[in-house]
C-alpha atoms as a PDB file:
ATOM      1  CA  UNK A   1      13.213  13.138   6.116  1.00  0.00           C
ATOM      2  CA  UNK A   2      16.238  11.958   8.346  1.00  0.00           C
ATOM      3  CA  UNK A   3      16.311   8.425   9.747  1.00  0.00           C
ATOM      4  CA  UNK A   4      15.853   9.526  13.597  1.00  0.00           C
ATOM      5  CA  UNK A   5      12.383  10.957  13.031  1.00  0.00           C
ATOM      6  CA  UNK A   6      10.983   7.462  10.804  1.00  0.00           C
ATOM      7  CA  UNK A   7      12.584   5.803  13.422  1.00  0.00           C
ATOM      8  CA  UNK A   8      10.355   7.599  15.939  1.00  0.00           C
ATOM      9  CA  UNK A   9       7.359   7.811  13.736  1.00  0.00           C
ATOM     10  CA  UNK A  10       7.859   3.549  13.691  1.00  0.00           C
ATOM     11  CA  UNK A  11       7.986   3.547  17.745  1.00  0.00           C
ATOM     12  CA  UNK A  12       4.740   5.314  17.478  1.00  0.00           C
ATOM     13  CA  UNK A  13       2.634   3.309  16.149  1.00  0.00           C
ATOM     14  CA  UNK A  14       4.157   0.323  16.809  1.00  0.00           C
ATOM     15  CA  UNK A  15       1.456  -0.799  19.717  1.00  0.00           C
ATOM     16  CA  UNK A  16      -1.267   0.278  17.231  1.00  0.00           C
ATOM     17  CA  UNK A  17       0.555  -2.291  14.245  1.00  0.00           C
ATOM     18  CA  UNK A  18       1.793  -6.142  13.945  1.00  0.00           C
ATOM     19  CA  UNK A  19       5.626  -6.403  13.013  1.00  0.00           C
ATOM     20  CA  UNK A  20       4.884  -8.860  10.081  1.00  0.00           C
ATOM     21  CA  UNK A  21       6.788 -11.854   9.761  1.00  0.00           C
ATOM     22  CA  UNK A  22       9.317 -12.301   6.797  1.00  0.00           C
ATOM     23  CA  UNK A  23       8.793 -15.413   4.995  1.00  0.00           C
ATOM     24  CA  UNK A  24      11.083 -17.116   2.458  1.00  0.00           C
ATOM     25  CA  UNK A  25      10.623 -20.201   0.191  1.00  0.00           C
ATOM     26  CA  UNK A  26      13.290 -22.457  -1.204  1.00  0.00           C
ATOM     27  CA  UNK A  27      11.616 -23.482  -4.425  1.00  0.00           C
ATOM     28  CA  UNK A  28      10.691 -19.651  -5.244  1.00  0.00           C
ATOM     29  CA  UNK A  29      14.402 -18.839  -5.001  1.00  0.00           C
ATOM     30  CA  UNK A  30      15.228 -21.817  -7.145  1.00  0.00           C
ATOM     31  CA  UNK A  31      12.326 -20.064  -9.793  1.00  0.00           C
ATOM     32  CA  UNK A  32      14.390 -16.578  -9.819  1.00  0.00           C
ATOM     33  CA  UNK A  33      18.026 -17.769  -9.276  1.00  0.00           C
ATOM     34  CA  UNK A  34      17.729 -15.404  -6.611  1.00  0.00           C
ATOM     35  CA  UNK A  35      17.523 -15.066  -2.492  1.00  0.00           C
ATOM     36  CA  UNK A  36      13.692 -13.729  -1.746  1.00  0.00           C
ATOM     37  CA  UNK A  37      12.698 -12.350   1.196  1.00  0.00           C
ATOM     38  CA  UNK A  38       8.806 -12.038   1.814  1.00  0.00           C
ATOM     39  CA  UNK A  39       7.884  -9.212   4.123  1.00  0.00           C
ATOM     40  CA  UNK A  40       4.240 -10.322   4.590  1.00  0.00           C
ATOM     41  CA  UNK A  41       1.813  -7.513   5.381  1.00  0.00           C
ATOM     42  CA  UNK A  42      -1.382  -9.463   4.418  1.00  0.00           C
ATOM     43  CA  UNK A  43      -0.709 -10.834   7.905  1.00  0.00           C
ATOM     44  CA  UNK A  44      -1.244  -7.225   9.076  1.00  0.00           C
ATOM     45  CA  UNK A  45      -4.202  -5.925  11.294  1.00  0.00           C
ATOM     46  CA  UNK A  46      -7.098  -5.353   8.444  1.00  0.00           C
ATOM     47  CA  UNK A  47      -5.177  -7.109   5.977  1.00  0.00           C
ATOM     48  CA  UNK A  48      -2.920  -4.589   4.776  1.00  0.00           C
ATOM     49  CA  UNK A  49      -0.056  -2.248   5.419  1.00  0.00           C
ATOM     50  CA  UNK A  50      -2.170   0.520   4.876  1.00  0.00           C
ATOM     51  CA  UNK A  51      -2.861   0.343   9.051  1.00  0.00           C
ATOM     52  CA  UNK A  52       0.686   1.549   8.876  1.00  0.00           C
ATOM     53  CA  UNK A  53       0.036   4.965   7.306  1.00  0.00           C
ATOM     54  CA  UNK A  54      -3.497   5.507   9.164  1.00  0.00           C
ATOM     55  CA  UNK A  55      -2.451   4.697  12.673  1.00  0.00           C
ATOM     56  CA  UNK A  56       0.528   7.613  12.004  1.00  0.00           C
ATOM     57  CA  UNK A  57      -1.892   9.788  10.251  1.00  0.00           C
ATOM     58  CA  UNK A  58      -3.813   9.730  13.356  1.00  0.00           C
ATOM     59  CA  UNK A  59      -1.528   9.802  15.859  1.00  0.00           C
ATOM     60  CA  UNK A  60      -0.231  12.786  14.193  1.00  0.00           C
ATOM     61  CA  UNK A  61      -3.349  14.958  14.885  1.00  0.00           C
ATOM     62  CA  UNK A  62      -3.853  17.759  17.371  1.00  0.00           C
ATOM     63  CA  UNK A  63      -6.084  16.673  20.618  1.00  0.00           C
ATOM     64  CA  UNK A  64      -8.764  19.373  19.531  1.00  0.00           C
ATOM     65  CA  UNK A  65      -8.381  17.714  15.685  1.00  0.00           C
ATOM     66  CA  UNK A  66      -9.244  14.358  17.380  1.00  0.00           C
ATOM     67  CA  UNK A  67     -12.272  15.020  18.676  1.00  0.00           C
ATOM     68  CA  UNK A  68     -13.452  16.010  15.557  1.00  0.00           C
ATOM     69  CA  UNK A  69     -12.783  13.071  14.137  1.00  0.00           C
ATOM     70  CA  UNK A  70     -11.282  12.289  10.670  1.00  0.00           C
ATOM     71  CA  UNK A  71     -12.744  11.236   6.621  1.00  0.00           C
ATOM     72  CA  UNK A  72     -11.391   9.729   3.355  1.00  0.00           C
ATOM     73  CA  UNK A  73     -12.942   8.356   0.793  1.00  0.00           C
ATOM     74  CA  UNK A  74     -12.249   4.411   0.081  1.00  0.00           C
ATOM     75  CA  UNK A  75     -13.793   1.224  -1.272  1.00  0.00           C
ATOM     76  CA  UNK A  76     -10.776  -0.655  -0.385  1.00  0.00           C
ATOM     77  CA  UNK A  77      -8.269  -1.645   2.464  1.00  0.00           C
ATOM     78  CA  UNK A  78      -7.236   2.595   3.551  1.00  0.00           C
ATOM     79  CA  UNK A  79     -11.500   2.710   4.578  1.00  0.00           C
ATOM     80  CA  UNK A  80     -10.688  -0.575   6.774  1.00  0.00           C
ATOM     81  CA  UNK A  81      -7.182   0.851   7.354  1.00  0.00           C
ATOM     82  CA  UNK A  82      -8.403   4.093   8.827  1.00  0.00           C
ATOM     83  CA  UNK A  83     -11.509   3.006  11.083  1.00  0.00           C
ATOM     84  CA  UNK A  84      -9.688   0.064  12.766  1.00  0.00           C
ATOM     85  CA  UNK A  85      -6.907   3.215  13.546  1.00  0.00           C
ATOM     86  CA  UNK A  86      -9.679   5.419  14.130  1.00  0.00           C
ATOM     87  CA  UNK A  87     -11.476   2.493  16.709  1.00  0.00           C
ATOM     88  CA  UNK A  88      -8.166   2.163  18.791  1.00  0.00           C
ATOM     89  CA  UNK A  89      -6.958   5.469  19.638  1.00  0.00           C
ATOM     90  CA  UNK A  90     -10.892   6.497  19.877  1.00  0.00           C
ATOM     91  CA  UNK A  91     -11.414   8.860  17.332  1.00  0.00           C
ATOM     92  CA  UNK A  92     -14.486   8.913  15.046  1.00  0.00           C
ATOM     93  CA  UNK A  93     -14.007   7.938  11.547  1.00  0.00           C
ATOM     94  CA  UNK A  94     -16.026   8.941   8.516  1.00  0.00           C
ATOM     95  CA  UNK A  95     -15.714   6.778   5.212  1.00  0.00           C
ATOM     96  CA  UNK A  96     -16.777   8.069   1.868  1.00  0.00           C
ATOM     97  CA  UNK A  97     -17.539   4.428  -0.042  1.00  0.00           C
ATOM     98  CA  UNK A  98     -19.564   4.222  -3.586  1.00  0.00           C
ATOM     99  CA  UNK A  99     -22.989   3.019  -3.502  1.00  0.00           C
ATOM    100  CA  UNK A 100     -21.800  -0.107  -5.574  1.00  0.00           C
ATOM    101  CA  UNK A 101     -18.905  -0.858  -3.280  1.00  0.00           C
ATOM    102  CA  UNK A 102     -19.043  -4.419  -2.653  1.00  0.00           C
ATOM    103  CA  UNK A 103     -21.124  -5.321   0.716  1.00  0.00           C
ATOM    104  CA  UNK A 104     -17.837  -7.525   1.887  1.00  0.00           C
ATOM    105  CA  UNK A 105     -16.208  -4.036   1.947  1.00  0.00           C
ATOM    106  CA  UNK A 106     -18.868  -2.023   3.544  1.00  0.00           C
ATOM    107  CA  UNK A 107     -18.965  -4.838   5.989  1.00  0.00           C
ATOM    108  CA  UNK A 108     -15.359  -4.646   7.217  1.00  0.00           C
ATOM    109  CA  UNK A 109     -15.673  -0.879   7.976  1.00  0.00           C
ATOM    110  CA  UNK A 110     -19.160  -1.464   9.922  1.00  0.00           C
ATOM    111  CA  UNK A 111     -17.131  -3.715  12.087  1.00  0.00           C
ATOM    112  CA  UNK A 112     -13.794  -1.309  13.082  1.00  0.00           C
ATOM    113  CA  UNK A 113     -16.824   1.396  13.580  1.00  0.00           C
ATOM    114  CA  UNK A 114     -16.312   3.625  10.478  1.00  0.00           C
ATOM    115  CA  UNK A 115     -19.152   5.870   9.866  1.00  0.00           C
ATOM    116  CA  UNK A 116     -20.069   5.009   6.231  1.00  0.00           C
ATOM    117  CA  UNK A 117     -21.501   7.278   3.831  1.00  0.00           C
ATOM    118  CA  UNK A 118     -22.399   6.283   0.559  1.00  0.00           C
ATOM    119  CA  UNK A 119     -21.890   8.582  -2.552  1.00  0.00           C
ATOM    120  CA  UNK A 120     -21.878   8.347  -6.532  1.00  0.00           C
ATOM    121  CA  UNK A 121     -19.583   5.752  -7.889  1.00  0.00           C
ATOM    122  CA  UNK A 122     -17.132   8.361  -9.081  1.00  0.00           C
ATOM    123  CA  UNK A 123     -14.159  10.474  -7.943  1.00  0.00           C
ATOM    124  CA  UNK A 124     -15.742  13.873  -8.182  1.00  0.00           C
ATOM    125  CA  UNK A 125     -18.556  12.733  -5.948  1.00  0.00           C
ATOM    126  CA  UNK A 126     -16.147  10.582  -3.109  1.00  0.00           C
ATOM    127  CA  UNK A 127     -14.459  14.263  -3.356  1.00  0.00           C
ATOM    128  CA  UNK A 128     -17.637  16.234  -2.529  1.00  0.00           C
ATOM    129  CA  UNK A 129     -18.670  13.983  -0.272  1.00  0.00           C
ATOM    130  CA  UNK A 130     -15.701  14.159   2.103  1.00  0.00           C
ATOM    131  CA  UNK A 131     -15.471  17.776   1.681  1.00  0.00           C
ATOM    132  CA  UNK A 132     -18.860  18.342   2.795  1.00  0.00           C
ATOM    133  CA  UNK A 133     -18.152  16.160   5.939  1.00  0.00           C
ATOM    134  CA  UNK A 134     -14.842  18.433   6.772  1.00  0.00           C
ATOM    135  CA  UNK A 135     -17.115  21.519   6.581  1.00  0.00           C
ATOM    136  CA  UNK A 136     -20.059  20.082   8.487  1.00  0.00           C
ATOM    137  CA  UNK A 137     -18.109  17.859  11.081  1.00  0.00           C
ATOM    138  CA  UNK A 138     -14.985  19.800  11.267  1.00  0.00           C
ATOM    139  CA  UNK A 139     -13.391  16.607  10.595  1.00  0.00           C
ATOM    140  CA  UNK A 140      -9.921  15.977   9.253  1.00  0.00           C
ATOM    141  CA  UNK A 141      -9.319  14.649   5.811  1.00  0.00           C
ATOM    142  CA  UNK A 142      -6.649  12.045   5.589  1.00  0.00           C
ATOM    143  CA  UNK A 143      -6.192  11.000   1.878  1.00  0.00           C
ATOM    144  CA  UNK A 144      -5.792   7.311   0.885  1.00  0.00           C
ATOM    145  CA  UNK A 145      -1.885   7.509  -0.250  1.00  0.00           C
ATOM    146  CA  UNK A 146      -1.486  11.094  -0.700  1.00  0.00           C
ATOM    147  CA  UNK A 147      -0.205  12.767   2.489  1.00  0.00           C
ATOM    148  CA  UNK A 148       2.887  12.762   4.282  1.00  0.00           C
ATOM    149  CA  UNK A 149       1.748  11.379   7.297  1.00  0.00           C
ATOM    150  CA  UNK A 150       0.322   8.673   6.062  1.00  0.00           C
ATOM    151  CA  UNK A 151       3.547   7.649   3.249  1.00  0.00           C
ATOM    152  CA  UNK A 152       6.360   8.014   6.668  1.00  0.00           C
ATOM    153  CA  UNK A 153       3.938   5.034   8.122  1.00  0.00           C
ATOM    154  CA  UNK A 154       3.809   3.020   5.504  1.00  0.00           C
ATOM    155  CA  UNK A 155       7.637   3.656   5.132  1.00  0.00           C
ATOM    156  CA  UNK A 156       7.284   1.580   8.491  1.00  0.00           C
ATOM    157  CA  UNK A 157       6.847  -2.019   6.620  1.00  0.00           C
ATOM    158  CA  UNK A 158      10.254  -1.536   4.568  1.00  0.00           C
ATOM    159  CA  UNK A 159      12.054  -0.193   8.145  1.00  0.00           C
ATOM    160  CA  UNK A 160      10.772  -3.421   9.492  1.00  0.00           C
ATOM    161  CA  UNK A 161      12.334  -5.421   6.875  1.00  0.00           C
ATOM    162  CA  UNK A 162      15.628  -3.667   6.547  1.00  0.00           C
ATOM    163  CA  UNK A 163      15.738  -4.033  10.484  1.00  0.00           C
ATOM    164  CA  UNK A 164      15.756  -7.989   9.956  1.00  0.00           C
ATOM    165  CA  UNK A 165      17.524  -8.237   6.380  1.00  0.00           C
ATOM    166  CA  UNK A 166      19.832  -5.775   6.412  1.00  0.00           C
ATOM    167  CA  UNK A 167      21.709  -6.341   3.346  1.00  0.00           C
ATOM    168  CA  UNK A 168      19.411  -6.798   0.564  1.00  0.00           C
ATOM    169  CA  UNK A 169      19.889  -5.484  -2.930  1.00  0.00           C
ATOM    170  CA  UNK A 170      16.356  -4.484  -3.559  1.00  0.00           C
ATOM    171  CA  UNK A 171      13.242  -4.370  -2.591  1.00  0.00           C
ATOM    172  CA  UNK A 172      10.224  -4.459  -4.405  1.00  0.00           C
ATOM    173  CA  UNK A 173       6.578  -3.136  -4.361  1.00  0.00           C
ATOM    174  CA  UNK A 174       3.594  -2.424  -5.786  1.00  0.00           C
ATOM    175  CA  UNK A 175       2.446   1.124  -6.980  1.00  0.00           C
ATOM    176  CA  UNK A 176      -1.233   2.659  -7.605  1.00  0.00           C
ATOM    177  CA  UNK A 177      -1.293   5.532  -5.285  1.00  0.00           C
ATOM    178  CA  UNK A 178       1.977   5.591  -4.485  1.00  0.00           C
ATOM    179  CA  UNK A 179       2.107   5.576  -0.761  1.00  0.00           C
ATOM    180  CA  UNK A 180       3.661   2.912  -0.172  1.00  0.00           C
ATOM    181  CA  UNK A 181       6.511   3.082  -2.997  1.00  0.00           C
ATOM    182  CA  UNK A 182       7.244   6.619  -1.927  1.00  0.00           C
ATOM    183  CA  UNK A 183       7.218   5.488   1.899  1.00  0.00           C
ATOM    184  CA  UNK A 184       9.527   2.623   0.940  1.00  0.00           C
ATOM    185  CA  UNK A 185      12.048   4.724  -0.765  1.00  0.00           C
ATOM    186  CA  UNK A 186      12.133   7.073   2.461  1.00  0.00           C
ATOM    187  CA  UNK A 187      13.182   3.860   4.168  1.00  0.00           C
ATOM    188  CA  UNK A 188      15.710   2.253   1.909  1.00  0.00           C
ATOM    189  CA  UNK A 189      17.425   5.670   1.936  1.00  0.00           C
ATOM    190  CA  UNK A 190      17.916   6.031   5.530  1.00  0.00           C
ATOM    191  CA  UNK A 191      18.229   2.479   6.593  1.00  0.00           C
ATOM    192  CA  UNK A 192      20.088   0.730   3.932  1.00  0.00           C
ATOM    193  CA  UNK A 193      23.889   1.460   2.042  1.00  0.00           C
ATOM    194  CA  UNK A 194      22.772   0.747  -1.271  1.00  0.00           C
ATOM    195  CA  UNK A 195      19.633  -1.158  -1.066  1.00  0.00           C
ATOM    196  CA  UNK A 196      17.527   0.005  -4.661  1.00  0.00           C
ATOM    197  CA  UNK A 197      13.248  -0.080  -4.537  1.00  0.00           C
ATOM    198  CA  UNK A 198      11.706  -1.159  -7.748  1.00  0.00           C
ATOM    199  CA  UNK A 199       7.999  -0.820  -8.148  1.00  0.00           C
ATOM    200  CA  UNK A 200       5.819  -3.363 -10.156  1.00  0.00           C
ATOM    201  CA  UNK A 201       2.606  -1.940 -12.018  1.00  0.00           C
ATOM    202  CA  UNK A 202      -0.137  -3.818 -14.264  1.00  0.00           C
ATOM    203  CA  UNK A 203       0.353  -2.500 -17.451  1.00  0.00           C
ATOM    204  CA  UNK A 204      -3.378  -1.776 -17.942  1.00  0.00           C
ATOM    205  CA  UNK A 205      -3.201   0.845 -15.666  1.00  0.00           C
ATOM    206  CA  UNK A 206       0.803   2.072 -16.093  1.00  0.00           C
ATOM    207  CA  UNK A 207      -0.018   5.908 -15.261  1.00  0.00           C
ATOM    208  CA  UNK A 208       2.940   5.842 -12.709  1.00  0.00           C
ATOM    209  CA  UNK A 209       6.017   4.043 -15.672  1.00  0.00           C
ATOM    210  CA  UNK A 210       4.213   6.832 -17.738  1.00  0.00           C
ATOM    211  CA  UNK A 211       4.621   9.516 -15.112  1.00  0.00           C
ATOM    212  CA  UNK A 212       8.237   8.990 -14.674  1.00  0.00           C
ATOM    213  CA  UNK A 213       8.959   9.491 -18.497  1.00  0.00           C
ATOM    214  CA  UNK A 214       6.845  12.372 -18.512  1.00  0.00           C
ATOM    215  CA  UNK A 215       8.011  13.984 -15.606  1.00  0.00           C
ATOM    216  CA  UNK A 216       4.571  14.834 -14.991  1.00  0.00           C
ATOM    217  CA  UNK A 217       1.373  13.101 -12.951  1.00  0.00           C
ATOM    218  CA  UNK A 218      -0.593  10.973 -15.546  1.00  0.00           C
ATOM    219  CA  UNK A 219      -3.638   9.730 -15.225  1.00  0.00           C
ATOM    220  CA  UNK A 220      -5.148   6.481 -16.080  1.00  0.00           C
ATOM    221  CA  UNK A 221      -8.388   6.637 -18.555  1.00  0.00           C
ATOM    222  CA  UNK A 222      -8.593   2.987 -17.943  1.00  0.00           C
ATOM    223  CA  UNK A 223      -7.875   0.924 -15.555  1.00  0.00           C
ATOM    224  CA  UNK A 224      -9.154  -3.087 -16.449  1.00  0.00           C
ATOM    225  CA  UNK A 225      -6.733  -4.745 -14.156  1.00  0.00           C
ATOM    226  CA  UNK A 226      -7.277  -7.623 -11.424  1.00  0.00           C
ATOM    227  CA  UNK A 227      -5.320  -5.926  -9.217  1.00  0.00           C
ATOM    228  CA  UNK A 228      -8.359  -3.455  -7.986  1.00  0.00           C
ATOM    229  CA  UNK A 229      -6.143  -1.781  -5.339  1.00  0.00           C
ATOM    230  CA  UNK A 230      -3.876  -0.231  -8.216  1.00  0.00           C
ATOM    231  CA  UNK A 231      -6.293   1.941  -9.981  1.00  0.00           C
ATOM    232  CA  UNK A 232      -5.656   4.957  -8.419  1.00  0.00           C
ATOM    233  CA  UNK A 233      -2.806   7.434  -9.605  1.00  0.00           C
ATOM    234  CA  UNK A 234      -0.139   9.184  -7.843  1.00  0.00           C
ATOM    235  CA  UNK A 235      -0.162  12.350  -5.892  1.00  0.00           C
ATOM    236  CA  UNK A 236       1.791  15.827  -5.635  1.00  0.00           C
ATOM    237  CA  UNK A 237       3.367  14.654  -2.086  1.00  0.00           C
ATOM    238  CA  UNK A 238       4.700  11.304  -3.319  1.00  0.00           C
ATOM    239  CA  UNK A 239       5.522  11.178  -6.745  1.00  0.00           C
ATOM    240  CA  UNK A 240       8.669  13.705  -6.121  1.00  0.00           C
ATOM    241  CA  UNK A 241       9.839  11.253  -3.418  1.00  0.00           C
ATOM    242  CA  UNK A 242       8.827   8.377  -6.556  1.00  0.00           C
ATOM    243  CA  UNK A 243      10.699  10.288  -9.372  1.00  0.00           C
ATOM    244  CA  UNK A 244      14.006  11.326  -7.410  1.00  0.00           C
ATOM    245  CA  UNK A 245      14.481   7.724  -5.985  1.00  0.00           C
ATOM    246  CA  UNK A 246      12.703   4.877  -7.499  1.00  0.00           C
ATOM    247  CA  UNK A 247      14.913   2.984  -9.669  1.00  0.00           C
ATOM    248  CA  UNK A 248      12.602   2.010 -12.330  1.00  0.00           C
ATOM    249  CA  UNK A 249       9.017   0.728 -12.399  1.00  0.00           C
ATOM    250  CA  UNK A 250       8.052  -2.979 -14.143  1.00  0.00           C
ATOM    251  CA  UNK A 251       4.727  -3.466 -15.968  1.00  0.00           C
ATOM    252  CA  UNK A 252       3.642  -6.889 -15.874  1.00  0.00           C
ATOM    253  CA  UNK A 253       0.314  -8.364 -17.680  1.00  0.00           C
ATOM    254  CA  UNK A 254      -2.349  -9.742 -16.603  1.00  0.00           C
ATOM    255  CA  UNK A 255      -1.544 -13.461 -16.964  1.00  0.00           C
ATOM    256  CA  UNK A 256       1.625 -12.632 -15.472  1.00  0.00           C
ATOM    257  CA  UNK A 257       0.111 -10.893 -12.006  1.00  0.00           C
ATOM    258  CA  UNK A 258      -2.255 -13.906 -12.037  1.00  0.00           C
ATOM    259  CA  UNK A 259       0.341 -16.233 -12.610  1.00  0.00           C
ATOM    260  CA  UNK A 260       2.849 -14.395  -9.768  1.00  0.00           C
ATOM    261  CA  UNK A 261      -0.421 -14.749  -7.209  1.00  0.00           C
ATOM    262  CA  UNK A 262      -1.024 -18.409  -7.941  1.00  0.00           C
ATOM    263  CA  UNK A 263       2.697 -19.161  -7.473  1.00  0.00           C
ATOM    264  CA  UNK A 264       2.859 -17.886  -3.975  1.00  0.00           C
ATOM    265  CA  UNK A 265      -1.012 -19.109  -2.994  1.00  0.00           C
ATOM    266  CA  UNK A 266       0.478 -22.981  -3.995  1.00  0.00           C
ATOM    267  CA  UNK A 267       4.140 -22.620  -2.776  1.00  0.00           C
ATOM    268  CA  UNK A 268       4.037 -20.806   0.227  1.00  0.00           C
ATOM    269  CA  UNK A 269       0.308 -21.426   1.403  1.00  0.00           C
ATOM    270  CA  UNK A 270      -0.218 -17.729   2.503  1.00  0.00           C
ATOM    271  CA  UNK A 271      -3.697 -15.628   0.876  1.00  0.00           C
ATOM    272  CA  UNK A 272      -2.877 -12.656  -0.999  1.00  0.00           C
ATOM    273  CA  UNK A 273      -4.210 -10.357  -3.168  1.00  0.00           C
ATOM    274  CA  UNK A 274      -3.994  -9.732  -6.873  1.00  0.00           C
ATOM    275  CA  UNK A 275      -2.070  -6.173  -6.299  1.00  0.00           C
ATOM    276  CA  UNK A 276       0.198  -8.138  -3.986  1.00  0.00           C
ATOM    277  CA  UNK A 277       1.327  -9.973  -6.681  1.00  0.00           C
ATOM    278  CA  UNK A 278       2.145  -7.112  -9.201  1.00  0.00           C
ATOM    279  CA  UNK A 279       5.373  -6.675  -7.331  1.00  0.00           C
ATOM    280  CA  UNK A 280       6.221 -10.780  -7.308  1.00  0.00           C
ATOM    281  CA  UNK A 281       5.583 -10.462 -11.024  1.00  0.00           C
ATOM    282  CA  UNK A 282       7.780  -7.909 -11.471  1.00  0.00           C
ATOM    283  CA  UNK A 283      10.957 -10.186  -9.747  1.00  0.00           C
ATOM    284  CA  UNK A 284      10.024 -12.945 -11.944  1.00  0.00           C
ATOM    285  CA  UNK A 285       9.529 -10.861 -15.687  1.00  0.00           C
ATOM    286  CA  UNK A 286      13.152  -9.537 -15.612  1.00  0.00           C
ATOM    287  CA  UNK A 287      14.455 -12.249 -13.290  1.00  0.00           C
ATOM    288  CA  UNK A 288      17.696 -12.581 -15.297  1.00  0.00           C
ATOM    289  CA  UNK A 289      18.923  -9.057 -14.329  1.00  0.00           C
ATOM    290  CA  UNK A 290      18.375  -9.815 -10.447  1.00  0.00           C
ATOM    291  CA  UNK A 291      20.349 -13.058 -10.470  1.00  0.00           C
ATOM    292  CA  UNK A 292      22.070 -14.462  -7.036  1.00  0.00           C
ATOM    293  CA  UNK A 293      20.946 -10.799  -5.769  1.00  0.00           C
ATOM    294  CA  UNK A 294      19.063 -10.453  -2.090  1.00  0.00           C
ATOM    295  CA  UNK A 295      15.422  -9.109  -3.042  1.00  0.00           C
ATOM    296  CA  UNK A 296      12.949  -8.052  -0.299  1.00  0.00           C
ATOM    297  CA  UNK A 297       9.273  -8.256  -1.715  1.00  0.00           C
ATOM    298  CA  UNK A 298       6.231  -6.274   0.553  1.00  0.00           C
ATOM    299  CA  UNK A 299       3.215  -8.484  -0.155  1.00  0.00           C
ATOM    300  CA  UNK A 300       1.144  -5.425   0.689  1.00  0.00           C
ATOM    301  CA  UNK A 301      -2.075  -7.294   1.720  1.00  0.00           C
ATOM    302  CA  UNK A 302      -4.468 -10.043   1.849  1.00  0.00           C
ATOM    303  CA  UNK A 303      -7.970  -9.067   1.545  1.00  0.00           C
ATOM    304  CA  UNK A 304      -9.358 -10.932  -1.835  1.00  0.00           C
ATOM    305  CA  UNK A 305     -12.792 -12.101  -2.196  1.00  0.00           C
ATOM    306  CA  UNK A 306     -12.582 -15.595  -2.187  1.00  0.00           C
ATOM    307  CA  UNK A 307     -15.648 -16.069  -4.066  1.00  0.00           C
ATOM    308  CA  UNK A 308     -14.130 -14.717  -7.688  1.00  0.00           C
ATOM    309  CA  UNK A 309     -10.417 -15.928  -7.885  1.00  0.00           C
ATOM    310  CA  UNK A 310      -8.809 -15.426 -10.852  1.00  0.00           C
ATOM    311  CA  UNK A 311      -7.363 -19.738 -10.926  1.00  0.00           C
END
């Protein structure tokens, strides 16, 4: 992937996308010895950068594909992602949710559109599900984190920050799916000298640190983590991006993620969530090797239910 055609996938969807502000805090580099650079997609539309990846996912479709209309299968911020995308350059969206996915959720979708249909609250049925829509609807499936439409736009975020900083020394993520890791990577590589991506993981749901020593995609077979966006597991179109480039991949606890997310909630006044913070955590657990060093963090989103925070 050469640094012309991200550049041209970011001109794309740029009318469809905010370019998030950067945000930096002089006490939080005082914390990690370090400079820290905030790239702040819980400012994003929906929330999240995930409205990167969807909008190019879209965009990306034949004219005969888009009247079709497209499906995943989400509980979380890519089923908000994908009908707000969906809503704006008019195409129908379908969204596989669980039965038990929380009515906040369901909510959000209802309002960018998204056709909801409920399934089983597990993968095999989400999978079904969707399928059965593609064959029925002759709509196109757009997975989540794990196509390469949808990692080039989240790439977009780390472009963005690169474009305004462009001499850090790292920059730091979160991983569950992968998308946006592997999409950050494709970034740093074409828009950066030497700039090195780091991921940050809970460590009660480390399938992608254990897929890197492996070699091989692991799965999770539990996932009790506060950062609810993270429970999902990489994918055959990212994790070769993730194993050829990532430098190395952090697990952080739980008090630590919690602790990361309360830190930037007091300090910098901005709402994000708990999967957010994995990456934060990550700076500030092995701050000593990333002294005096420029470190871009994506804050990935915002969307956290207010009524059940973890301080």
């Amino acid at each position: 992937m050469d640094k012309a055609t991200l550049q041209n996938i970011h001109n794309r969807i740029k009318p469809y996308i905010h370019k998030t502000p950067v945000l930096t805090s002089k006490l939080i580099d005082e914390i990690c010895d370090a400079h820290v650079f905030f790239k702040c997609e819980n400012f994003q539309k929906m929330g999240a950068f995930k409205m990167r990846g969807a909008a190019n996912a879209i965009l990306n479709l034949t004219e005969a594909q888009k009247s079709k209309g497209v499906v995943t299968h989400s509980s979380g911020n890519f089923a908000q992602a994908l009908s707000l995308a969906a809503k704006q350059i008019g195409v129908k969206a379908y969204i596989v949710m669980p039965k038990n996915a929380p009515q906040v959720k369901k909510n959000a979708v209802k309002t960018y559109e998204g056709i909801i249909v409920e399934c089983d609250s597990n993968i095999k049925a989400r999978e079904e599900e969707a399928r059965r829509i593609v064959v029925e609807k002759g709509a196109t499936f757009i997975h989540p984190s794990n196509d390469d439409n949808v990692i080039r736009g989240q790439g977009t975020a780390a472009i963005e920050l690169l474009e305004d900083y462009p001499d850090l020394d790292y920059i730091f993520t979160p991983v569950g799916g992968g998308g946006l890791l592997a999409g950050t990577l494709l970034a740093a590589i074409n828009f950066s000298e030497n700039c090195k991506v780091i991921a940050g993981e809970p460590k009660n749901a480390d399938d992608a640190y254990r897929s890197l020593l492996s070699g091989n995609i692991e799965k999770n077979t539990t996932t009790n983590t506060i950062a609810d966006g993270l429970r999902t597991h990489l994918g055959d179109r990212n994790f070769p991006i993730i194993k050829k480039q990532v430098e190395k991949i952090i697990r952080v606890e739980e008090d630590e993620i919690i602790y990361a997310m309360k830190l930037i909630w007091e300090r910098m006044k901005i709402i994000i969530e708990p999967s957010s913070a994995v990456a934060f955590a990550a700076v500030l657990k092995q701050k000593d090797a990333f002294k005096n060093k420029k470190i871009g963090v994506i804050i990935s989103g915002g969307n956290v239910d207010l009524r059940h925070l973890p301080f």
